[in-house]
Protein backbone atom coordinates (compact mmCIF):
# COMPACT_ATOMS: atom_id res chain seq x y z
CA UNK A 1 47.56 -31.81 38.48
CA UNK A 2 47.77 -28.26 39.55
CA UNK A 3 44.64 -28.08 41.78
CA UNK A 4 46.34 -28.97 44.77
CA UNK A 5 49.18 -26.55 44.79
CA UNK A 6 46.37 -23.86 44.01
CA UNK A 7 44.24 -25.20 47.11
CA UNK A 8 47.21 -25.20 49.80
CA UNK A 9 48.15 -21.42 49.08
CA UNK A 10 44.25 -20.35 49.53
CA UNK A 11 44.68 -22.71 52.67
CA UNK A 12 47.89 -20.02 53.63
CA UNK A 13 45.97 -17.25 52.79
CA UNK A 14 43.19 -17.96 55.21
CA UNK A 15 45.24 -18.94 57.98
CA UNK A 16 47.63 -15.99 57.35
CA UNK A 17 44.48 -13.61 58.06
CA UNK A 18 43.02 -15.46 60.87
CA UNK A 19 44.67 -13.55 63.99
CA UNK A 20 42.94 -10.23 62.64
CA UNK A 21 39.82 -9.65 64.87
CA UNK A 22 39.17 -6.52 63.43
CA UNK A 23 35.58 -6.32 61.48
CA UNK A 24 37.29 -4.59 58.52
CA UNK A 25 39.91 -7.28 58.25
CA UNK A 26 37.51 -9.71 58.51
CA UNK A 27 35.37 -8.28 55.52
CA UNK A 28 39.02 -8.07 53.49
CA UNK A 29 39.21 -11.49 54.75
CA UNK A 30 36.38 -12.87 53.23
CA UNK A 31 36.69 -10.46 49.84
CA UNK A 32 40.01 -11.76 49.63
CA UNK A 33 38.76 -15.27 50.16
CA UNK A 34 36.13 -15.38 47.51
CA UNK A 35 38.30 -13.58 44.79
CA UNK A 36 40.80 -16.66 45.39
CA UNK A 37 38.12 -19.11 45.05
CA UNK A 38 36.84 -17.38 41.93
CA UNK A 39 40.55 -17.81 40.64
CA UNK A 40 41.01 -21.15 41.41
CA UNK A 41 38.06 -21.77 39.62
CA UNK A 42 39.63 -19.66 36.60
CA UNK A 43 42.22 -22.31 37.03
CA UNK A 44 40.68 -25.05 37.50
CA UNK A 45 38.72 -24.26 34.11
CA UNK A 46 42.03 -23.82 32.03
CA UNK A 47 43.39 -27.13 32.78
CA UNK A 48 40.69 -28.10 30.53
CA UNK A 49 39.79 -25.37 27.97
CA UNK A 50 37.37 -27.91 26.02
CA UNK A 51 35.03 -27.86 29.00
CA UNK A 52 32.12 -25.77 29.57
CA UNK A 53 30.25 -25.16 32.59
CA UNK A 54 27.55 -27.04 33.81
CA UNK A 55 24.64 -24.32 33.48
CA UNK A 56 26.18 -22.60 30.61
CA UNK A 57 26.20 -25.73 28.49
CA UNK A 58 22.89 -26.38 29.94
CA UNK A 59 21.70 -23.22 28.22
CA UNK A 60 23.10 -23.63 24.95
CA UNK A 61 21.70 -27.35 24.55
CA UNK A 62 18.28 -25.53 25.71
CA UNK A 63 18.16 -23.10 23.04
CA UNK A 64 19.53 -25.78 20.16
CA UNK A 65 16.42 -27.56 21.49
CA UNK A 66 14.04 -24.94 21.11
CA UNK A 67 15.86 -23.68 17.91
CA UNK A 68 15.11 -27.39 16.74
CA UNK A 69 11.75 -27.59 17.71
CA UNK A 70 10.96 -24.30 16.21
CA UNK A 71 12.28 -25.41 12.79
CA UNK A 72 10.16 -28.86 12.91
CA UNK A 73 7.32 -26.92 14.03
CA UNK A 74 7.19 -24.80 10.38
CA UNK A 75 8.47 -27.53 8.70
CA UNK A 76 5.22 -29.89 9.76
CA UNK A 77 3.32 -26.76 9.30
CA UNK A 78 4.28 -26.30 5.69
CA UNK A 79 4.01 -29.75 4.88
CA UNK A 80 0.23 -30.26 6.44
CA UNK A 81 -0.97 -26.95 4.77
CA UNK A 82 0.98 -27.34 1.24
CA UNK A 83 -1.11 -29.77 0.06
CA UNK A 84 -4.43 -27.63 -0.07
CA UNK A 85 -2.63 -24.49 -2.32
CA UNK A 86 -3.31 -24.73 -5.65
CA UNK A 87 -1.02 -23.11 -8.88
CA UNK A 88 -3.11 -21.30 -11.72
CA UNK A 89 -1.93 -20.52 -15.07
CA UNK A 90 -3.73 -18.01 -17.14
CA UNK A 91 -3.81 -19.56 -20.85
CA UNK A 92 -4.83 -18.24 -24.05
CA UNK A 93 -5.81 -20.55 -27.19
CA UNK A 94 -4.86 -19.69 -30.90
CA UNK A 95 -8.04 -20.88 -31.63
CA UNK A 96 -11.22 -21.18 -30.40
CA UNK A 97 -12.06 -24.97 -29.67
CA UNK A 98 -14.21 -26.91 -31.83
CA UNK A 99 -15.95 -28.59 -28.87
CA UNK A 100 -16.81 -27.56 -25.41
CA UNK A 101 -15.02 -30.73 -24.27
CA UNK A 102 -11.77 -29.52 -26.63
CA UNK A 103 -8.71 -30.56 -23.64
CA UNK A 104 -6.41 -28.75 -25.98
CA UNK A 105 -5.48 -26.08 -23.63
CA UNK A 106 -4.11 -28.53 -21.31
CA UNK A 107 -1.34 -29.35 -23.97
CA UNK A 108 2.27 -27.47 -23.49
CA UNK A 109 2.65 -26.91 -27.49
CA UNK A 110 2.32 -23.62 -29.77
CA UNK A 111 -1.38 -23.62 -29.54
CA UNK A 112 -1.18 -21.77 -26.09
CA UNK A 113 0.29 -19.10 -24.27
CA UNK A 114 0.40 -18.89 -20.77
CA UNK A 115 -0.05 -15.39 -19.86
CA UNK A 116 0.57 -15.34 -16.43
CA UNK A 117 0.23 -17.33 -13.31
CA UNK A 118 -1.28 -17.01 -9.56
CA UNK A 119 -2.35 -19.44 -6.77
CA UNK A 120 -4.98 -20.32 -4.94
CA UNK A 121 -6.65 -23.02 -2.47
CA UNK A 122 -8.76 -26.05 -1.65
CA UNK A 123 -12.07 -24.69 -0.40
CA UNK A 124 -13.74 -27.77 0.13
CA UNK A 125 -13.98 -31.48 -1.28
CA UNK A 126 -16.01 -30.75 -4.22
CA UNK A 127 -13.10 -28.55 -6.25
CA UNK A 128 -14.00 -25.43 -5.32
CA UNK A 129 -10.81 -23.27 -5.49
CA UNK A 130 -10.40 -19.85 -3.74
CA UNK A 131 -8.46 -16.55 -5.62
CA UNK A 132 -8.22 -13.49 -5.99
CA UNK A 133 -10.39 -11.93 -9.02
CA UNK A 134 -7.73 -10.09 -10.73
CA UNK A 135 -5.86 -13.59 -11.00
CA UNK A 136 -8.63 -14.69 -13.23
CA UNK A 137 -9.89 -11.43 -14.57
CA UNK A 138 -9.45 -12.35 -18.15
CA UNK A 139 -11.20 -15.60 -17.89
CA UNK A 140 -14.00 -13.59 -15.87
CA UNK A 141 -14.36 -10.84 -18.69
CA UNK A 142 -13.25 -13.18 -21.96
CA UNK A 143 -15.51 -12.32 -24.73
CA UNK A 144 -13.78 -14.16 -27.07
CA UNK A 145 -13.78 -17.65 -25.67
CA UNK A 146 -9.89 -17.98 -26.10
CA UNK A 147 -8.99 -17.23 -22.53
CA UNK A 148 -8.62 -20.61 -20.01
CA UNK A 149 -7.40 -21.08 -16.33
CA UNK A 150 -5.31 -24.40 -16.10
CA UNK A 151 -4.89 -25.39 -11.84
CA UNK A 152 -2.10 -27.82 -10.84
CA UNK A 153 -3.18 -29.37 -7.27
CA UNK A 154 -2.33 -32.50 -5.46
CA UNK A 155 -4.73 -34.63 -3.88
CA UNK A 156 -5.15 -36.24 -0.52
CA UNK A 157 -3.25 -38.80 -1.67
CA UNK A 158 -0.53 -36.99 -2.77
CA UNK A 159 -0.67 -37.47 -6.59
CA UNK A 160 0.07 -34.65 -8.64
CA UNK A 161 -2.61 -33.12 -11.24
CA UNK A 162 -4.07 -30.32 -12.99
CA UNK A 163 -7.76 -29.67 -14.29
CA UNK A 164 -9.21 -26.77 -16.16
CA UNK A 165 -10.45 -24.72 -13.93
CA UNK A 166 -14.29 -22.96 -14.31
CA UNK A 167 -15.43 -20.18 -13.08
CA UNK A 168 -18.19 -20.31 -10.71
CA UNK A 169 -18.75 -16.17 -9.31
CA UNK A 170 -16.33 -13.64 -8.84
CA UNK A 171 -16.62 -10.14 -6.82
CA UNK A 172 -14.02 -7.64 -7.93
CA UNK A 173 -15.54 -5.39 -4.78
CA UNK A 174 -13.45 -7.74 -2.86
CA UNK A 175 -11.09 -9.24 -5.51
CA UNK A 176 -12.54 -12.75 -4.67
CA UNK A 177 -13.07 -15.70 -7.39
CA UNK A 178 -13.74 -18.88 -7.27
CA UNK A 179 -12.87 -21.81 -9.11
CA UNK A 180 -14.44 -25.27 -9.93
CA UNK A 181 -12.43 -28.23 -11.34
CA UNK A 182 -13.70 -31.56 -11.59
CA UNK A 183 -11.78 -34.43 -9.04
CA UNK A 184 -14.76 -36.29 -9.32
CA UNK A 185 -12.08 -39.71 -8.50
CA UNK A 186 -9.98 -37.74 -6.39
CA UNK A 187 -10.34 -36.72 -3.02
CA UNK A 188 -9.08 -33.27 -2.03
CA UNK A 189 -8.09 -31.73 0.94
CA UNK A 190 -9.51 -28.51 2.06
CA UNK A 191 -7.46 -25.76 3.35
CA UNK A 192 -9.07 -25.46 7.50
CA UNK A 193 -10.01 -22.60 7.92
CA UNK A 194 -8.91 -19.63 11.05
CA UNK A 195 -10.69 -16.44 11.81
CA UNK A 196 -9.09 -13.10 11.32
CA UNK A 197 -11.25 -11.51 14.29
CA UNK A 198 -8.62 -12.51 17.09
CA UNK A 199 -5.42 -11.02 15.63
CA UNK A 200 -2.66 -9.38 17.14
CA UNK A 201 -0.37 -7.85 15.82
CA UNK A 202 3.18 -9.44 16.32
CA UNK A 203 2.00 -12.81 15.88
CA UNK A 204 3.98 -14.89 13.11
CA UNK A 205 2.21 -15.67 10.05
CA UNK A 206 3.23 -17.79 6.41
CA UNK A 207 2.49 -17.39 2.68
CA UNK A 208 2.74 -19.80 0.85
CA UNK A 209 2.29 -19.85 -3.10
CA UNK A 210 3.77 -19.42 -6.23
CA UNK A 211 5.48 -16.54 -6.78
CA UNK A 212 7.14 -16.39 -9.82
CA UNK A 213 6.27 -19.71 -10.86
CA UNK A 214 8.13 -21.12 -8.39
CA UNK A 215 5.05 -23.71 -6.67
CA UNK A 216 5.00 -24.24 -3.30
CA UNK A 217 6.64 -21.66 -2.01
CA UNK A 218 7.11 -20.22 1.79
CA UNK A 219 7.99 -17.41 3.36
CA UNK A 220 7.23 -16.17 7.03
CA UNK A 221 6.98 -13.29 8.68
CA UNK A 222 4.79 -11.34 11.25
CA UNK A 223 1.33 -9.52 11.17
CA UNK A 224 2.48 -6.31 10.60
CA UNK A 225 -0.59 -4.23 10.96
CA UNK A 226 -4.43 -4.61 10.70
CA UNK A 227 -7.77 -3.06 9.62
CA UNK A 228 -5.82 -1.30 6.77
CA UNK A 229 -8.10 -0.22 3.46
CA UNK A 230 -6.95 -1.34 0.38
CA UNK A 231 -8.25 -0.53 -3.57
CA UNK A 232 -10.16 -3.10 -5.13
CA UNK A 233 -9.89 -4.09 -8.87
CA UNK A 234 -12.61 -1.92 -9.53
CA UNK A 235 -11.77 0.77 -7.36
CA UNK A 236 -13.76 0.31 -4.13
CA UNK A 237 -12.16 -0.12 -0.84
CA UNK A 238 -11.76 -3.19 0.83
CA UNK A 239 -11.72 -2.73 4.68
CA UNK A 240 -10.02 -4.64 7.80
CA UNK A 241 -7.03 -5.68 5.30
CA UNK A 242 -4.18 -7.42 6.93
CA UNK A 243 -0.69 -6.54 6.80
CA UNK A 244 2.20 -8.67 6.67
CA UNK A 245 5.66 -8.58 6.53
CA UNK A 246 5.83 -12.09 4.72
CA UNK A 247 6.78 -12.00 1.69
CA UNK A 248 4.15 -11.60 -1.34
CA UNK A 249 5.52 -11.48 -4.80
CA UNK A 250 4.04 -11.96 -8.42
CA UNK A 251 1.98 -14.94 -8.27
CA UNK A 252 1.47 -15.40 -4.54
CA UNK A 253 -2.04 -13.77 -5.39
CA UNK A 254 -4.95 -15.96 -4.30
CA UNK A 255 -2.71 -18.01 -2.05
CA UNK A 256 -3.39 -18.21 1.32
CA UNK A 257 -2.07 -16.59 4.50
CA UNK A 258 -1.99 -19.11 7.42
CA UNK A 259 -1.41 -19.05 11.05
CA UNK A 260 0.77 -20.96 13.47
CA UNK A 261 -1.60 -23.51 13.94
CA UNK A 262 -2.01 -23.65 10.20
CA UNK A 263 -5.30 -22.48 9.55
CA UNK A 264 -6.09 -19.38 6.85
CA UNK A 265 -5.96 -16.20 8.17
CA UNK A 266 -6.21 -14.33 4.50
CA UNK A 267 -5.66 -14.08 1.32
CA UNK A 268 -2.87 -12.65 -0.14
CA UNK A 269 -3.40 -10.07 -2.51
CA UNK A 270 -1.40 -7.33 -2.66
CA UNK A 271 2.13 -5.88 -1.80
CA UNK A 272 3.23 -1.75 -2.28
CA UNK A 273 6.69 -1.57 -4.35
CA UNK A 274 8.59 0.38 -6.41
CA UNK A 275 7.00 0.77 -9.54
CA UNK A 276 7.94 -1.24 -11.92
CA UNK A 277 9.51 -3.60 -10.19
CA UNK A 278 7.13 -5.77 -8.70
CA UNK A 279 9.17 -6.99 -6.50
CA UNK A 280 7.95 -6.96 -2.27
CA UNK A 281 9.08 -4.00 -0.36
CA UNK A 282 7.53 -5.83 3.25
CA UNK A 283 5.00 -4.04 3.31
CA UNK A 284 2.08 -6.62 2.05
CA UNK A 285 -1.65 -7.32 2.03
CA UNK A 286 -4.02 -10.31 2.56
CA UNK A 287 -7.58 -9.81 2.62
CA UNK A 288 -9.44 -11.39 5.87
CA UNK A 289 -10.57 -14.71 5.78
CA UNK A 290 -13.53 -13.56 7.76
CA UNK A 291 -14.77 -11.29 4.95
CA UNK A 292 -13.77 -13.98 2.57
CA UNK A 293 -16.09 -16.70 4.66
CA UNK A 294 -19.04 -14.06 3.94
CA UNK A 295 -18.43 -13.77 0.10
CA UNK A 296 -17.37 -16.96 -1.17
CA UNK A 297 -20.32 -19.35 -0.61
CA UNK A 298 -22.56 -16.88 -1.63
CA UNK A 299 -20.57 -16.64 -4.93
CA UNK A 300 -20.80 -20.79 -4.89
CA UNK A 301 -24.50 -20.53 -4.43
CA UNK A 302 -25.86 -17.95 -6.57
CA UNK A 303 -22.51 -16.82 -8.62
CA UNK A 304 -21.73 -13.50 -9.29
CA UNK A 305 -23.30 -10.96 -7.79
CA UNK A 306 -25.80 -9.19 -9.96
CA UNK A 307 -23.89 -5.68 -9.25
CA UNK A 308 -20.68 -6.39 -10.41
CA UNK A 309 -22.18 -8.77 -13.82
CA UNK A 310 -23.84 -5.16 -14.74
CA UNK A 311 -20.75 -3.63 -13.89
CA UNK A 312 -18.71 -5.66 -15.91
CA UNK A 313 -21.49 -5.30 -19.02
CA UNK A 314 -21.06 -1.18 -18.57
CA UNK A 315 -17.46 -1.92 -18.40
CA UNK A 316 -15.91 0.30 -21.58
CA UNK A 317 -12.20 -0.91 -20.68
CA UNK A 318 -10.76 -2.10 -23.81
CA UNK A 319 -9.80 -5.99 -24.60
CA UNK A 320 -6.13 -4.28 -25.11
CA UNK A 321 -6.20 -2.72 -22.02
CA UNK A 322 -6.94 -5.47 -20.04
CA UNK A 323 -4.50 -7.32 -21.57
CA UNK A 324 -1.87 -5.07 -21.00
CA UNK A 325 -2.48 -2.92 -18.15
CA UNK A 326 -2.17 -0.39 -20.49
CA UNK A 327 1.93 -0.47 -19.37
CA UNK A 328 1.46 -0.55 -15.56
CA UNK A 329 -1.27 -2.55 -15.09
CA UNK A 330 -4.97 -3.39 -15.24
CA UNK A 331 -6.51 -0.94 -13.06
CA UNK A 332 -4.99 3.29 -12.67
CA UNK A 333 -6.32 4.40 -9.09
CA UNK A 334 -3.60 6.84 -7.90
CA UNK A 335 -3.30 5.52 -3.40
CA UNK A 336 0.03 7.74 -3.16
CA UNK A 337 2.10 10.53 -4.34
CA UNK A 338 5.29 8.29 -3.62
CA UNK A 339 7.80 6.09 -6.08
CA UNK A 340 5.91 3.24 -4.04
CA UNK A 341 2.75 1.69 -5.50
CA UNK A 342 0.48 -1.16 -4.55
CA UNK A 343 0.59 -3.75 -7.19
CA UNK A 344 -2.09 -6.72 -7.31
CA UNK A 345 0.51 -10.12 -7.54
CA UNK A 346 0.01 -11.74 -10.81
CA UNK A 347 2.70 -13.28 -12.29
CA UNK A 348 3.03 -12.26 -15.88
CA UNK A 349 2.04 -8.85 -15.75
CA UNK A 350 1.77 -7.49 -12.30
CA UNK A 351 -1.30 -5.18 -11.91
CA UNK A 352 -0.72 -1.72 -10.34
CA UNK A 353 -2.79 0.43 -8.67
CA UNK A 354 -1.24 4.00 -8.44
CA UNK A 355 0.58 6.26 -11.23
């Protein structure tokens, strides 16, 4: 209702100023000009506050889009990838079954005790599961026959299930198990597969697992840094580790690190923290999927690599200590003179390396 009013004084305004010939007045004249068009504008605007500008609500339902897209993008993500992590539960029988075919570690009663818990994944379609060693380390060194690994995993269907899991080969050089369960009337999906070669750092990443016992669990982050040496469980270096800023927490050991597109990129392992704690500080560790692709059929094929069953037999760690970490954890090799430590993941005891 105003606008007109507003448009006949810039109307005076110009003709006020149009008998100066002088350059000088005519660059006032045309300052002058545009600051009243600028006003009216102003005006124009307040008349209805509720409005926004064309571009600048142009903008803002641009970045809502992308916001939008970004969210289904990591939500189709999760739900394509979640499928192929397994859970783990380290269990320990009262007794030692009468029969090889004994299911009686499957049953939630007094006659086990789950002693701690990890993840994994789908390797391929005939139930070969992927995890760290230390995550099954007292399956893998059980002289007793007590100790059991029960794995919760959904098939391609989507039906929920758990299996005892077997172990097929392990190489603590690399802190790299793997699992067998029989799905013989199930059919599984594998986890695809990336290549850690082609990194960058700054590119987003995701971990999912279990960490605390909490299954199916994501977080996201970046890759932080790469071809970073990390300990081993039995003390040797593993080389080209990846570092991530995603959180990794008790019991996201053995899960898998994935890329945008959704394939594995590593295997989480490994995050430094306060000791103690176990909690993740950001700074975390996943071991390459490319040195994973090298071990782990060669641990389905021929199991175990000679070197580390010897190494294992000359072994004179203590049952106890194994158990217990002796107090902070299963393995003692000092990284750092810091409070921060790198601690293996395992829910249920987390395993520290540093003192």
């Amino acid at each position: 209702m105003h606008a007109p009013s507003t448009l006949s004084q810039l109307q005076k305004i110009a003709v006020s100023t149009s008998d100066n010939k002088s350059p000088i007045s005519g660059r006032r004249r045309a300052i002058a000009f545009g600051s009243s068009v600028l006003v009216l504008a102003s005006l124009l605007n307040l008349q209805n506050p509720n409005s926004k500008p064309p571009l600048l609500h142009s903008a803002v339902a641009q970045q809502q889009d992308e916001l939008q897209q970004e969210e289904d993008r990591v939500t189709h993500l999760f739900q394509e990838t979640s499928p192929s992590v397994v859970f783990i539960e380290d269990i320990e029988l009262a007794k030692v079954p009468n029969s090889p075919d004994d299911q009686v570690m499957l049953a939630e009663d007094e006659n086990v005790k789950v002693e701690g818990t990890g993840s994994g994944f789908i390797w391929d379609k005939f139930g070969h599961i992927v995890t760290n060693y230390h995550v099954v380390a007292k399956l893998a060194t059980d002289r007793s026959g007590l100790q059991r690994c029960k794995v919760f995993l959904v098939d391609a269907a989507g039906n929920s299930l758990y299996r005892e899991g077997k172990i097929i080969g392990f190489d603590p050089s690399y802190d790299l198990a793997v699992l067998k369960v029989d799905v013989d009337r199930y059919e599984l999906k594998p986890a695809p597969l990336g290549t850690s070669r082609e990194l960058h750092v700054g590119q987003s990443c995701f971990a999912i697992g279990n960490p605390y016992g909490y299954e199916n669990t994501l977080t996201t982050g970046v890759v932080s840094g790469l071809g970073r040496e990390i300990p081993s469980p039995n003390g040797r270096a593993i080389r080209g580790a990846i570092q991530t800023d995603a959180d990794i927490n008790a019991g996201n050991s053995g899960g898998p690190l994935i890329d945008s597109y959704g394939h594995v990129i590593g295997v989480n392992t490994a995050t430094f923290t306060r000791k103690g704690t176990g909690a993740s500080s950001g700074v975390n560790f996943a071991i390459p999927i490319d040195t994973v692709m090298q071990t782990v059929p060669i641990l389905i094929v021929y199991g175990t690599p000679y070197k580390d069953s010897n190494f294992l037999a000359r072994d004179t760690t203590s049952e106890e200590e194994l158990d217990d970490g002796g107090g902070d954890g299963d393995d003692d090799i000092s990284i750092c003179c810091s409070i921060y430590f790198l601690y293996f993941v395992l829910d249920g005891g987390v395993h520290g390396v540093g003192d």
